[in-house]
Protein backbone atom coordinates (compact mmCIF):
# COMPACT_ATOMS: atom_id res chain seq x y z
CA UNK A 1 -16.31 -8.95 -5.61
CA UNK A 2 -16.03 -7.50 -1.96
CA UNK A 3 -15.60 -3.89 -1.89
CA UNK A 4 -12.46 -2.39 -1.57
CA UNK A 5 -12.19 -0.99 2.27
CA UNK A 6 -9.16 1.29 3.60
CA UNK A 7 -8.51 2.72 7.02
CA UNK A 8 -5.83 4.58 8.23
CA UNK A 9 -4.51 5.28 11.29
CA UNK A 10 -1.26 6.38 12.91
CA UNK A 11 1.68 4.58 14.62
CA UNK A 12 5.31 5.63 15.49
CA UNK A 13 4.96 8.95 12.80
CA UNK A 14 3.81 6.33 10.14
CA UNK A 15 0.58 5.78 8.51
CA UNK A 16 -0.42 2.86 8.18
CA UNK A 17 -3.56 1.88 5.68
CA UNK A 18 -4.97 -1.29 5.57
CA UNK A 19 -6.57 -2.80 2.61
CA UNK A 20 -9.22 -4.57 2.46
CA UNK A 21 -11.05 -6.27 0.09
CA UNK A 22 -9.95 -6.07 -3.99
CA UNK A 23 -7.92 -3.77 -5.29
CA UNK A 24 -8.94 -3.04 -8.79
CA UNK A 25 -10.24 -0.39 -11.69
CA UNK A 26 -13.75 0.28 -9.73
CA UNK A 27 -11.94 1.82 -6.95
CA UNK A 28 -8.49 2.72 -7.71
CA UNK A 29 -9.23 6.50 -7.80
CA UNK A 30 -10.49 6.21 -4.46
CA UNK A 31 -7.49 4.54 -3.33
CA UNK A 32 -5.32 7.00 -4.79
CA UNK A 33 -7.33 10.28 -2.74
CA UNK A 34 -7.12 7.88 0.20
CA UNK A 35 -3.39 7.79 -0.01
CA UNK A 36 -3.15 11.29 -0.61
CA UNK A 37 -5.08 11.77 2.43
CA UNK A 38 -3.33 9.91 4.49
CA UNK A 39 0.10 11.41 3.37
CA UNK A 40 -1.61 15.07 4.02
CA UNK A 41 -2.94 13.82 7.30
CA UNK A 42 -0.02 11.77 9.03
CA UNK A 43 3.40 12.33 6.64
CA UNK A 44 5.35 10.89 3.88
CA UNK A 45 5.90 7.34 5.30
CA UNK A 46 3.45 5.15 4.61
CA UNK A 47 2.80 1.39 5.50
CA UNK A 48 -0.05 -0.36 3.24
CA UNK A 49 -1.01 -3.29 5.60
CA UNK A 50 -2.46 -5.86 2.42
CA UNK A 51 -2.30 -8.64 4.65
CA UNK A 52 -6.48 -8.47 3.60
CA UNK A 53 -6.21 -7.43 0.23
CA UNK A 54 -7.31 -10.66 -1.81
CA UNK A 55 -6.53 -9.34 -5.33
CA UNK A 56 -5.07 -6.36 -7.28
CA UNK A 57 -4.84 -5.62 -10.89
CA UNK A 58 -2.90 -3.54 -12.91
CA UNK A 59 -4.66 -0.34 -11.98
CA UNK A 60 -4.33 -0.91 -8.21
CA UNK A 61 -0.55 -1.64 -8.79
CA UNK A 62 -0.32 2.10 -10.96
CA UNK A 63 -1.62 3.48 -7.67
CA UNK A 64 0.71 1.94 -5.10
CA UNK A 65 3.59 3.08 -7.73
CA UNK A 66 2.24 6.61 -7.86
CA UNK A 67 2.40 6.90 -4.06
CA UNK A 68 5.71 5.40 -4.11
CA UNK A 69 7.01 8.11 -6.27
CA UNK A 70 5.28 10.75 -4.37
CA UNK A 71 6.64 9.15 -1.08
CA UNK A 72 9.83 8.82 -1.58
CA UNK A 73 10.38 12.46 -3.79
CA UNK A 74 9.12 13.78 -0.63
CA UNK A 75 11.46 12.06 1.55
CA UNK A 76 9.43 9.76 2.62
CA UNK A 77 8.74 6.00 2.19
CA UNK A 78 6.64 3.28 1.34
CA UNK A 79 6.45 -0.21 2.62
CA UNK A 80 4.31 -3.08 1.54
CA UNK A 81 3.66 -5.15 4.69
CA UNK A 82 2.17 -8.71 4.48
CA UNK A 83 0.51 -9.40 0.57
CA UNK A 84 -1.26 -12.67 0.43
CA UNK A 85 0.88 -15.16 -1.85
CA UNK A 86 -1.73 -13.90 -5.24
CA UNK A 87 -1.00 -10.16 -4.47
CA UNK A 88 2.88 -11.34 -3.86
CA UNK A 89 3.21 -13.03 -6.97
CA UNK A 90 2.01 -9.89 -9.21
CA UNK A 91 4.32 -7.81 -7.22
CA UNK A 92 7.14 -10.28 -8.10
CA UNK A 93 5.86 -10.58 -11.77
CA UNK A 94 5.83 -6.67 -12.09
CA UNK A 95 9.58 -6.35 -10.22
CA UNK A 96 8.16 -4.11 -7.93
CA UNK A 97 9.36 -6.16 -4.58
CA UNK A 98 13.03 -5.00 -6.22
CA UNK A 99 12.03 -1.25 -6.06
CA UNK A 100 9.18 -0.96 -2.98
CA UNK A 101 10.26 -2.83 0.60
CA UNK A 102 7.93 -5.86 1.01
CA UNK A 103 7.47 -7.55 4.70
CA UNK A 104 6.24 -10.88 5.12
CA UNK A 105 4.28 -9.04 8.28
CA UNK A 106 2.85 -5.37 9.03
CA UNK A 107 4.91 -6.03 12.69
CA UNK A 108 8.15 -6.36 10.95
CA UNK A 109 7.39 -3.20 8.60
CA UNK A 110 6.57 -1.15 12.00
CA UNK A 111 10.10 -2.45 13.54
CA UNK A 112 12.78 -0.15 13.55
């Protein structure tokens, strides 16, 4: 399995973090401080960019919801911008697309 990499960077007051890689129990903890990072470091609205993410399980999903939560109690928000059709389907399984905004592209999550 390849490593989960994340970077973050900044654009129009969001953050947005890119995944890379697969998303599941080995490194969700370091997801979740690299969330919490990136909401300490750049705000409460959040992009995840998993246009690279190739899978996610059930522990990676906890973490996405978590930040969610956080987000948006903050008055923030959290968008999911381009999930591959394997990381779209568990989203769809789950009912999350119904609660967090999916994109089919990270450009049309950064469009106002």
């Amino acid at each position: 399995m390849p490593p989960l990499e994340v970077t973050t960077r900044s654009d129009g007051g969001r953050a947005v973090v890119r995944l890379c890689g697969e998303l599941d129990i080995a490194c969700s903890e370091d997801l979740r401080r690299d969330l919490n990072a990136a909401r300490r470091e750049h705000g409460e609205h959040l992009v995840l960019d998993l246009a690279d993410l190739e899978f996610m399980d059930s522990n990676g999903l906890s973490v996405i919801v978590a930040c969610y939560k956080a987000t948006t109690a903050a008055g923030g928000s959290l968008t999911l911008a381009g999930p591959r059709p394997i990381v779209r389907r568990t989203l769809e399984i789950t009912g999350l697309h119904r609660r967090i905004p999916v994109t089919a592209t990270l450009q049309e999550a950064l469009t106002p």
